[in-house]
Protein backbone atom coordinates (compact mmCIF):
# COMPACT_ATOMS: atom_id res chain seq x y z
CA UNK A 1 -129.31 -125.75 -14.08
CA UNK A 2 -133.26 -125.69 -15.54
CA UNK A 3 -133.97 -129.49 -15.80
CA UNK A 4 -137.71 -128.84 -16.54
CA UNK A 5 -138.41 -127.42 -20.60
CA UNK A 6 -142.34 -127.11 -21.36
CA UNK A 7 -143.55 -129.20 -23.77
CA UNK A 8 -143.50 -128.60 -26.91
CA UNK A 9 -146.05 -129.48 -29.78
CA UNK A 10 -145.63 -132.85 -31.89
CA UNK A 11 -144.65 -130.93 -34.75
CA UNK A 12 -141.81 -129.12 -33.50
CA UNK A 13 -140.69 -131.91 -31.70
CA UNK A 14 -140.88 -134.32 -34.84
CA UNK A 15 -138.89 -131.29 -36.57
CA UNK A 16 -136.24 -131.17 -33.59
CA UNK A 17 -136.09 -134.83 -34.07
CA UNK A 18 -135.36 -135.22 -37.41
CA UNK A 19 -132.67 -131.97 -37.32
CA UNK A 20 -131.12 -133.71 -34.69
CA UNK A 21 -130.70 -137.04 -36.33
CA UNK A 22 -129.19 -136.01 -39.54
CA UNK A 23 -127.00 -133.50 -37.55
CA UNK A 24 -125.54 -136.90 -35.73
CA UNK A 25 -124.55 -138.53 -38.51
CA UNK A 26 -123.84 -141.95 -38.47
CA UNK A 27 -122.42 -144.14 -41.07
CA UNK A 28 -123.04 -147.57 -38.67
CA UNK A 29 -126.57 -149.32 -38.83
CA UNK A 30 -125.76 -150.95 -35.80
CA UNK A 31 -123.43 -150.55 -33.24
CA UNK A 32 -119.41 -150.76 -34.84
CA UNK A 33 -118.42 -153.95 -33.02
CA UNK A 34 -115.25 -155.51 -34.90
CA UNK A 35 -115.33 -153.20 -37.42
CA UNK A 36 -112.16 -152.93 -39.99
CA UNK A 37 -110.79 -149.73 -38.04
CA UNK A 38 -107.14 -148.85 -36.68
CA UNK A 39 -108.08 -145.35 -35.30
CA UNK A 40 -110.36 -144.18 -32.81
CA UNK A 41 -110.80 -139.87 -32.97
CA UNK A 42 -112.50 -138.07 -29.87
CA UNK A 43 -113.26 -134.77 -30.37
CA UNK A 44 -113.47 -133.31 -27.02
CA UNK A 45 -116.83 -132.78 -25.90
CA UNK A 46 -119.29 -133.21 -22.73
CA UNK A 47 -121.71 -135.90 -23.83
CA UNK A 48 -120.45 -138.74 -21.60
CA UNK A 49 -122.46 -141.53 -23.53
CA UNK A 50 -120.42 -140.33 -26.60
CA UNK A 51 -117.29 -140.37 -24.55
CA UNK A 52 -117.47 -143.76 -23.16
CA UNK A 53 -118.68 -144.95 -27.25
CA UNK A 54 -114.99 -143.98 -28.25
CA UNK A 55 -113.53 -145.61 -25.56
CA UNK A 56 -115.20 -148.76 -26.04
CA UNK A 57 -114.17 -148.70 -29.34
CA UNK A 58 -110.92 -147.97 -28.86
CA UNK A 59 -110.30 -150.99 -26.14
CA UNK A 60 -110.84 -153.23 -28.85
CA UNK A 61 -107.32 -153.11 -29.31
CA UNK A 62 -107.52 -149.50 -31.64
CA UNK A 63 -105.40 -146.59 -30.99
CA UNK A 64 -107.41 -143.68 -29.61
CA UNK A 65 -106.10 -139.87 -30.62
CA UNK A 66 -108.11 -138.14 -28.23
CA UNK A 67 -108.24 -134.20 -29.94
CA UNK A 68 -109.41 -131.20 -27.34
CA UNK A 69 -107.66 -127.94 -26.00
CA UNK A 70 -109.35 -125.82 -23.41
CA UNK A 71 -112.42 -123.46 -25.31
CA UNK A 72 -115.35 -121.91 -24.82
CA UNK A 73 -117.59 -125.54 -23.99
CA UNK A 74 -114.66 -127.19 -21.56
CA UNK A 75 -116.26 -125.80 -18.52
CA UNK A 76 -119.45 -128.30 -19.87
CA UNK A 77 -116.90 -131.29 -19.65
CA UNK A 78 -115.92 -130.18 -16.11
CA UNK A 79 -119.37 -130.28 -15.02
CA UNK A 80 -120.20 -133.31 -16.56
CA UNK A 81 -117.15 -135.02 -14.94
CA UNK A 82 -118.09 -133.96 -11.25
CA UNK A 83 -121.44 -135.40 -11.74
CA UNK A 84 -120.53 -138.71 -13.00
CA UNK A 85 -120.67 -141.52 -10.50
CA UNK A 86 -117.34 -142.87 -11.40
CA UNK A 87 -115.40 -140.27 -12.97
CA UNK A 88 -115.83 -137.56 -10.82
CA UNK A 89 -112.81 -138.21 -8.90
CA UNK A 90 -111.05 -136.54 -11.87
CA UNK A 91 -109.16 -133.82 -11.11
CA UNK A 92 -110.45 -131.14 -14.03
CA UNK A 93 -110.44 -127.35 -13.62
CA UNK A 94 -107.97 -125.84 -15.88
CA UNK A 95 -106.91 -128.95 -17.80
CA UNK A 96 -107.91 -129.31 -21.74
CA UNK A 97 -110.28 -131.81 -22.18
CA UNK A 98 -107.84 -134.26 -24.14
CA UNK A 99 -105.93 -134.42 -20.92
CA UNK A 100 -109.48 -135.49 -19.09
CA UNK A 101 -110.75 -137.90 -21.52
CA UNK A 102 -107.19 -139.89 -21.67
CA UNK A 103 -107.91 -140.05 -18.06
CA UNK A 104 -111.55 -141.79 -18.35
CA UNK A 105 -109.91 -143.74 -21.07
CA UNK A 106 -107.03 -145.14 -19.30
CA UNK A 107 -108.25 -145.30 -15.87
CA UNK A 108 -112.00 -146.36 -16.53
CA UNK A 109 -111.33 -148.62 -19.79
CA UNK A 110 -108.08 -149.89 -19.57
CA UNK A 111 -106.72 -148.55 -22.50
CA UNK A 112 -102.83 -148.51 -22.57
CA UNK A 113 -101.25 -145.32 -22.39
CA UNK A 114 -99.36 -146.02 -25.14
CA UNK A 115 -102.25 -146.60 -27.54
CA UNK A 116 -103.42 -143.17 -25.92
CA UNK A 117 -102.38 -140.14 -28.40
CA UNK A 118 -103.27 -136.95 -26.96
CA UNK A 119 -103.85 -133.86 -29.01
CA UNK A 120 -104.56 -130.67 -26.63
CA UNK A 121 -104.57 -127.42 -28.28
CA UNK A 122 -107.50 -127.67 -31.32
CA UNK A 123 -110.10 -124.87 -29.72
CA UNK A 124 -113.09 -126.01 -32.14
CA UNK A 125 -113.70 -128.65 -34.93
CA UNK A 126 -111.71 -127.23 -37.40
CA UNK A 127 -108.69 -127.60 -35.14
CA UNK A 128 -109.61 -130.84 -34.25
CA UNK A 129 -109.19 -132.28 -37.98
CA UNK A 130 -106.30 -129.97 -38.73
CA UNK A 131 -104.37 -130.37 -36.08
CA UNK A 132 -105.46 -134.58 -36.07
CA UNK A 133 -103.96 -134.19 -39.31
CA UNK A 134 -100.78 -133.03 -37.97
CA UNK A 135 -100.73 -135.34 -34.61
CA UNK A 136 -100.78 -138.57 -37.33
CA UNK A 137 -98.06 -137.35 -40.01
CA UNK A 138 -95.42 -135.93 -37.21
CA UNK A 139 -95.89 -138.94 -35.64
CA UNK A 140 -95.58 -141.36 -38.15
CA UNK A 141 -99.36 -142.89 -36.54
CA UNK A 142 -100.52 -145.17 -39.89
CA UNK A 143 -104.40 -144.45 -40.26
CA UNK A 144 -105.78 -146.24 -42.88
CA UNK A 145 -109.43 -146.67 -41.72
CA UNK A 146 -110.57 -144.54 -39.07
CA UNK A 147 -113.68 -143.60 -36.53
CA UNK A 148 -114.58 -140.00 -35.58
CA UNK A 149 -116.51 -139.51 -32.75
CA UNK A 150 -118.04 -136.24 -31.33
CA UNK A 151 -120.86 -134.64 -29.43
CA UNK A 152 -123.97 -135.44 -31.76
CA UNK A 153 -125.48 -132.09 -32.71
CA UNK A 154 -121.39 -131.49 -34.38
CA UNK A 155 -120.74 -134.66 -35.63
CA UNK A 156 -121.54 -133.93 -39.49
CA UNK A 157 -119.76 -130.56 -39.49
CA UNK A 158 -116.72 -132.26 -38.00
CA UNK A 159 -117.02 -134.72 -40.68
CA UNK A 160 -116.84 -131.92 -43.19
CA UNK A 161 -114.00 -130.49 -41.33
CA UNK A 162 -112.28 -133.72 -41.80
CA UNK A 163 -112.99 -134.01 -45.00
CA UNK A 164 -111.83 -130.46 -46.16
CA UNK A 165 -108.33 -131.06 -44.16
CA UNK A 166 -107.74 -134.06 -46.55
CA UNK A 167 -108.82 -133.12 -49.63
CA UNK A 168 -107.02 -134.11 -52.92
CA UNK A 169 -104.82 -135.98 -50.74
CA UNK A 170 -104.47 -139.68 -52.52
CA UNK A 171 -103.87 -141.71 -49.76
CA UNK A 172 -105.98 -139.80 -46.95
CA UNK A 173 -107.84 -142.26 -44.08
CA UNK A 174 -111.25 -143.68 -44.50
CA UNK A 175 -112.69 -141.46 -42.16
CA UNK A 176 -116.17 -142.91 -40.72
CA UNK A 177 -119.01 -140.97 -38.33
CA UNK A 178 -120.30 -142.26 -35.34
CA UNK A 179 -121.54 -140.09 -32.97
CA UNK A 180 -122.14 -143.26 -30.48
CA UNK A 181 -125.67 -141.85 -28.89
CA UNK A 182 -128.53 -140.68 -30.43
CA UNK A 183 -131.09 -138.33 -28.77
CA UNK A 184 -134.51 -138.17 -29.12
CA UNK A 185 -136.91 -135.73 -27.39
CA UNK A 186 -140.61 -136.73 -26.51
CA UNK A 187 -143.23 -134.80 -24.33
CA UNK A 188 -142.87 -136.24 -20.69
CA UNK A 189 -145.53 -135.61 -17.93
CA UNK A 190 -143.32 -132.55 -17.04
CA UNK A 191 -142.02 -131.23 -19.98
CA UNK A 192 -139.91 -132.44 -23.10
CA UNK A 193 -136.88 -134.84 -22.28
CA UNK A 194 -134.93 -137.55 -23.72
CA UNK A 195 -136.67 -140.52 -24.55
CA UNK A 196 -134.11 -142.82 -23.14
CA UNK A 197 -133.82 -141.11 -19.87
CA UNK A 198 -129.66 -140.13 -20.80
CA UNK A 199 -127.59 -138.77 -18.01
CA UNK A 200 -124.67 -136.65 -18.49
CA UNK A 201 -126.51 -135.22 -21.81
CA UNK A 202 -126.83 -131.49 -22.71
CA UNK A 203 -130.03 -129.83 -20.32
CA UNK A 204 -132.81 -129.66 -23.23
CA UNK A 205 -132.55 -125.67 -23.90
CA UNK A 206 -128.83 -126.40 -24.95
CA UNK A 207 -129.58 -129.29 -26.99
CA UNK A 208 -132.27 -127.34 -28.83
CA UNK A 209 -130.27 -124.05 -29.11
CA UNK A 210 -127.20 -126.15 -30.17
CA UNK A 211 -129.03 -127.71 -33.43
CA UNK A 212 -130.68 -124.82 -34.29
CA UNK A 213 -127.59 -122.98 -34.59
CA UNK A 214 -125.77 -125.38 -36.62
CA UNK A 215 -128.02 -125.77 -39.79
CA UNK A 216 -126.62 -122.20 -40.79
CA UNK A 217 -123.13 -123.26 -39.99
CA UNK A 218 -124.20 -126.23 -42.75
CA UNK A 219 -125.67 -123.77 -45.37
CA UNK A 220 -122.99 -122.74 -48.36
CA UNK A 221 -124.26 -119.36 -48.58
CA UNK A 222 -122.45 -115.84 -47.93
CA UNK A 223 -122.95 -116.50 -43.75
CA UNK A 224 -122.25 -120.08 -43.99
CA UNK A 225 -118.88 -122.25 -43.39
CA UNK A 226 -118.99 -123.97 -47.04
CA UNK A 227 -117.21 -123.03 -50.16
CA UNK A 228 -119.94 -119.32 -50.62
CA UNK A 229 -118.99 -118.43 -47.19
CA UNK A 230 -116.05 -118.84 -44.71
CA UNK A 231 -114.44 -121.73 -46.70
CA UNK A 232 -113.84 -123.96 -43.65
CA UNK A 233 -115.93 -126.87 -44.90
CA UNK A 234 -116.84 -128.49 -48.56
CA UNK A 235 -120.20 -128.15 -49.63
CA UNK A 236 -122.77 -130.24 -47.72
CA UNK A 237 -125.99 -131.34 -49.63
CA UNK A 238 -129.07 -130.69 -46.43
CA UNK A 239 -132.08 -132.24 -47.29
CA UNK A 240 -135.08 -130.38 -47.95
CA UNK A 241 -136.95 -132.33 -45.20
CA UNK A 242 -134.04 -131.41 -42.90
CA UNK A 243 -134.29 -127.59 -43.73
CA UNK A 244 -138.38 -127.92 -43.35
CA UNK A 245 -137.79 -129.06 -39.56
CA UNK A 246 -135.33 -126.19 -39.36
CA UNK A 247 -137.85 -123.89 -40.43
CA UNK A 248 -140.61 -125.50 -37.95
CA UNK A 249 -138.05 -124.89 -35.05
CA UNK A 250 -137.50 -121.21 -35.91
CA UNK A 251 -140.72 -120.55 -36.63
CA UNK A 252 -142.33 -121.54 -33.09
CA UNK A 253 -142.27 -118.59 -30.91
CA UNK A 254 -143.06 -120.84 -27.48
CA UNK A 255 -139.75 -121.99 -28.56
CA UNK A 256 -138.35 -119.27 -29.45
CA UNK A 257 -139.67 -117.42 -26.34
CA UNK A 258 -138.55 -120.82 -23.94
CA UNK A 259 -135.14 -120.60 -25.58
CA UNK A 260 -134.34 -116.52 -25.19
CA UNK A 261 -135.55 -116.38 -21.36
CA UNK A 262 -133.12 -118.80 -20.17
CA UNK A 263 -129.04 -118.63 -20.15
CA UNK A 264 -127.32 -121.03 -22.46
């Protein structure tokens, strides 16, 4: 793994910055402590500070539907999981990640297994709200506020998924974002990193790639998932400041260059 990414210029990383925060949406101000929720939803992903943010919402007392099969990004989780002080006694390799996380959850945060629901085949986001859908109603699990967690640079296109999967339905969930972390890049005496020093975070080319590549995702236009393109998501209103940054991050070729000579 390259743990070293060259700085960057103050522009591009204010424009990473800002993509990255409106990409992690988050409908909290401040930290959800006794909030009025009944559900806790993981998506399965490899950002352990998000991952330990649904579990501690979930211990207090909420049931958590933990939603991950095994895709393209489980081998991420794997690694993650073998580097983590504590949870690396985890057995992993070829388990979904559902399987994993009810393993942090119950073993690491004491949450019952039978306020554990686990849903292990979704492959992406769109499976995750679909088949979350599905995991509630054939199990008669009432939702009538819920959390949604996932790995930041997803969290507002799983919120669209979500929303999309129960639309027109009259009594569908409150369904809240919180991606439970927050990154923030800064120039460090040896290249960009995270401001708060994270562990178990994506390696900054990922992070970087990963954002850039979901702003088009975003876009309801012919290529895009909304209602222009593949149809998988409503229409999402990106602000123009947001698709300014974009446009700063594609347009900086020692990014651009930085970004295409390593493996992601």
């Amino acid at each position: 793994m390259l743990t070293i990414f060259p700085q960057l210029t103050e522009n591009t990383l204010h424009a990473a910055n800002r993509v990255g925060e409106w990409l992690a949406q988050n409908d909290y101000p401040t930290p959800p402590v006794n909030v009025d929720a009944d559900l806790v939803v993981l998506a399965g992903n490899a950002v352990m500070p998000t991952i330990d943010a649904a579990c501690r919402l979930a211990a207090e007392n909420r049931t958590l539907l933990i939603s991950g099969g095994i895709g393209h990004s489980t081998t991420f989780l794997y690694a993650a999981v073998s580097r983590h002080p504590r949870y690396n006694i985890l057995r992993t390799t070829g388990r979904a990640e559902a399987a994993i996380l009810a393993d942090i959850a119950h073993q690491f945060w004491n949450i019952p297994h039978e306020r554990i629901v686990v849903e292990d085949r979704s492959t992406n986001c769109g499976e995750n709200a679909r088949f979350t859908r599905t995991t509630l109603e054939e199990r008669g699990i009432p939702c009538r506020n819920g959390i949604v967690v996932q790995d930041p640079t997803m969290q507002r296109r799983t919120m669209a998924t979500f929303a999309q999967v129960w639309q027109g339905e009259a009594n569908a969930p409150q369904w809240h974002s919180y991606p439970g972390y927050l990154p923030v890049l800064q120039n460090g005496h040896h290249g960009v990193n995270f401001t708060d020093e994270a562990h178990d975070v994506w390696p900054v080319e990922r992070y970087l790639s990963l954002i850039l590549g979901e702003l088009p995702r975003l876009q309801d236009d012919e290529n895009g998932y909304g209602p222009h393109g593949k149809g998988f998501i409503p229409h999402v209103d990106i602000p123009q400041d947001v698709l300014a940054a974009w446009q700063v991050l594609r347009e900086d070729q020692q990014l651009r260059d930085v970004l295409a000579s390593r493996s992601l």
